[in-house]
C-alpha atoms as a PDB file:
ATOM      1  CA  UNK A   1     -20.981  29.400   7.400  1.00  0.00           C
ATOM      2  CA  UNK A   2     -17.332  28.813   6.093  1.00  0.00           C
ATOM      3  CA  UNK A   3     -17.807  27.203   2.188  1.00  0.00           C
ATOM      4  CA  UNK A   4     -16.104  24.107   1.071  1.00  0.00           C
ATOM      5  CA  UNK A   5     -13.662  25.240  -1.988  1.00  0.00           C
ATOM      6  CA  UNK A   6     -13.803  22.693  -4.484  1.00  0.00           C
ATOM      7  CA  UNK A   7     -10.827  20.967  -5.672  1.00  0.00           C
ATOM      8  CA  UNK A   8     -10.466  19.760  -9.014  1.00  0.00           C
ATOM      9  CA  UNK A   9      -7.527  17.647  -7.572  1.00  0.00           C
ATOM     10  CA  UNK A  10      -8.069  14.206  -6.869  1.00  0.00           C
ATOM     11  CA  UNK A  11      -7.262  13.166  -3.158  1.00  0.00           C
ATOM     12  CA  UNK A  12      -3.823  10.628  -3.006  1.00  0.00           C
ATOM     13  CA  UNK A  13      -4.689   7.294  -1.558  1.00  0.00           C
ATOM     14  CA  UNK A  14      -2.430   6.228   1.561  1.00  0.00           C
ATOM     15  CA  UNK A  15      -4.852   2.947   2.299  1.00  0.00           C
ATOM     16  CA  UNK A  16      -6.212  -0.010   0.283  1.00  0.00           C
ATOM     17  CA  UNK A  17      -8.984  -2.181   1.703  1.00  0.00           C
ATOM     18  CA  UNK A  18      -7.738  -5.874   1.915  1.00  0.00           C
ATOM     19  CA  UNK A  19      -9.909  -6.580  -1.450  1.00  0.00           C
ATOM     20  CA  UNK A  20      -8.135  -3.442  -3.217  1.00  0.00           C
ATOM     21  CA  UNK A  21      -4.834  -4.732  -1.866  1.00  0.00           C
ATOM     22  CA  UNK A  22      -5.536  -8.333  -3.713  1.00  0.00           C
ATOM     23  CA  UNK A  23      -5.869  -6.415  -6.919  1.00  0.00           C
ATOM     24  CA  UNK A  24      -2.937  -3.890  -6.755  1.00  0.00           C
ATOM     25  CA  UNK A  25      -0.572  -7.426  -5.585  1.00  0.00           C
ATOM     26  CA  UNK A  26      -1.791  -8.912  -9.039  1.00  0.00           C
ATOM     27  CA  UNK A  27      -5.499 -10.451  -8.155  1.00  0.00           C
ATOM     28  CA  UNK A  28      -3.613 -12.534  -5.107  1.00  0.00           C
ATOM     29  CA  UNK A  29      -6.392 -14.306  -2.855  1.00  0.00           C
ATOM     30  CA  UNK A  30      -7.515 -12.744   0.460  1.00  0.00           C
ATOM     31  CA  UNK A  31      -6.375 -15.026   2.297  1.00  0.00           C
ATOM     32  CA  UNK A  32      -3.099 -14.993   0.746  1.00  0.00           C
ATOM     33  CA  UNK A  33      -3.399 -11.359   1.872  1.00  0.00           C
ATOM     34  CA  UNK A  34      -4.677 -12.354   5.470  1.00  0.00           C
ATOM     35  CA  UNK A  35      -1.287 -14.659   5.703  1.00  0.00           C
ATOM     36  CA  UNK A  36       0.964 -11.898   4.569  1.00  0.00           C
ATOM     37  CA  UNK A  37      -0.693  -9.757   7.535  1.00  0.00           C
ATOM     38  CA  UNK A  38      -0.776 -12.381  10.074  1.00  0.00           C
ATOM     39  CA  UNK A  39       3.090 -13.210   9.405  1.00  0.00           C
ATOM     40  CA  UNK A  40       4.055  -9.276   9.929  1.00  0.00           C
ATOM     41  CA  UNK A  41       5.304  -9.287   6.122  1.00  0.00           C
ATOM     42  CA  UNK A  42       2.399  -6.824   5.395  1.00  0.00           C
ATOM     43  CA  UNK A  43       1.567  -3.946   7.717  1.00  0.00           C
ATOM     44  CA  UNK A  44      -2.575  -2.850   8.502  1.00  0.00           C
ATOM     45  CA  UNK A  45      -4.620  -0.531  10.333  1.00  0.00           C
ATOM     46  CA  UNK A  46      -7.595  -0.803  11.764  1.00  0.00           C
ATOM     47  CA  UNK A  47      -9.751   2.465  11.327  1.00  0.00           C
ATOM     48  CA  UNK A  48     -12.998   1.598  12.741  1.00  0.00           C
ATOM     49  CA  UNK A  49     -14.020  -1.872  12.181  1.00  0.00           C
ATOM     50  CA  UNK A  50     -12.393  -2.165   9.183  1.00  0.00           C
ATOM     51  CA  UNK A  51      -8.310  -3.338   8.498  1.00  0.00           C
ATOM     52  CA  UNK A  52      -7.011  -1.178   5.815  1.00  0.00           C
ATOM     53  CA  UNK A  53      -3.402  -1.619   4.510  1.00  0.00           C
ATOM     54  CA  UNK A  54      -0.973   1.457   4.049  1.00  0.00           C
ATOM     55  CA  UNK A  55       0.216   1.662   0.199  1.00  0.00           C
ATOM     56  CA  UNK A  56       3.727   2.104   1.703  1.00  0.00           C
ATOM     57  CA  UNK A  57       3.800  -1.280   3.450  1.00  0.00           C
ATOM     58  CA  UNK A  58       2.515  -2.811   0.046  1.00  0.00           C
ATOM     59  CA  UNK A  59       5.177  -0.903  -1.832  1.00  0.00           C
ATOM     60  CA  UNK A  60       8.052  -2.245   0.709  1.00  0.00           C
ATOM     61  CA  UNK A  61       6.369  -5.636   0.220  1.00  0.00           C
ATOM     62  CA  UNK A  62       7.179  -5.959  -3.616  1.00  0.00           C
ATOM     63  CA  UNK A  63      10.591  -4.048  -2.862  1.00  0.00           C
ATOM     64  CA  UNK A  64      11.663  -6.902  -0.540  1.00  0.00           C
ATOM     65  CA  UNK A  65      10.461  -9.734  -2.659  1.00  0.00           C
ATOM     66  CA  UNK A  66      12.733  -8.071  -5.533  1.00  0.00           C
ATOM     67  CA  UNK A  67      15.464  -7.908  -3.687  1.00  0.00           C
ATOM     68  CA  UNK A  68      15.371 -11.802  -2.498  1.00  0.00           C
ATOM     69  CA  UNK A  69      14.600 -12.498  -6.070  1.00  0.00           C
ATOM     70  CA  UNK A  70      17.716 -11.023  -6.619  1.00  0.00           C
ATOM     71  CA  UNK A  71      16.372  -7.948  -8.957  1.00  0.00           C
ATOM     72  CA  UNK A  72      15.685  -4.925  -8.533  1.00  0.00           C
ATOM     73  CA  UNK A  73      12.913  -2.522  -9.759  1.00  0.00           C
ATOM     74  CA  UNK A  74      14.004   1.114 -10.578  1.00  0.00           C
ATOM     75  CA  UNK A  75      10.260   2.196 -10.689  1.00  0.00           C
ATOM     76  CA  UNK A  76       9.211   0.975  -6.996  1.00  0.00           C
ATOM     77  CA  UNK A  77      12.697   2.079  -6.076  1.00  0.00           C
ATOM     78  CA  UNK A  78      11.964   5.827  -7.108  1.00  0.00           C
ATOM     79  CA  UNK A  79       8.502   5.441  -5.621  1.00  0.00           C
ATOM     80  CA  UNK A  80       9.857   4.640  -2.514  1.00  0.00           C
ATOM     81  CA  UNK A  81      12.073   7.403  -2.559  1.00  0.00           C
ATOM     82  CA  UNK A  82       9.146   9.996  -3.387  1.00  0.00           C
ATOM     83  CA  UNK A  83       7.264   8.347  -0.408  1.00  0.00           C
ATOM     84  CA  UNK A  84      10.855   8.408   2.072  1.00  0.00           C
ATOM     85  CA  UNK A  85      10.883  12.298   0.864  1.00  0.00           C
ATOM     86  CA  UNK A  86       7.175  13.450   1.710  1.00  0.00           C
ATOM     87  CA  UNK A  87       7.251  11.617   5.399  1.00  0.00           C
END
């Protein structure tokens, strides 16, 4: 029997349930999120019976809303660029 090494390194995140998603958009409502799914703005998975939503789609979510606001964020910006490296 192989043993499990033990990491001391917590495991990145790549999915948010829909609830998780409502907090990390800034407490938004669920069906707000439901909309943003239903309308293609927001992308989701379905693993089993439950709809998860990538981190990447939220990220590219917040960067498009800047950019029709007219603004830009240098912090998503490089996060987006960290996340464009690793794929």
């Amino acid at each position: 029997m192989y043993a499990r090494k033990k990491s001391s390194e917590p495991i990145p995140r790549v999915c948010l349930s829909l609830e998780s998603t409502c907090v990390a958009l800034g407490e938004v409502g669920r069906d707000t999120v439901r909309q943003l799914i239903k309308t293609g703005e927001l992308a989701s998975i379905r693993i089993g019976r439950r709809h998860v939503v990538p981190i990447r789609s939220i990220d590219q979510l917040v960067a498009r809303q800047l950019e029709a606001a007219g603004g830009s964020n240098s912090i998503v910006n490089h996060k987006l660029d960290k996340i464009g490296e690793a794929a």
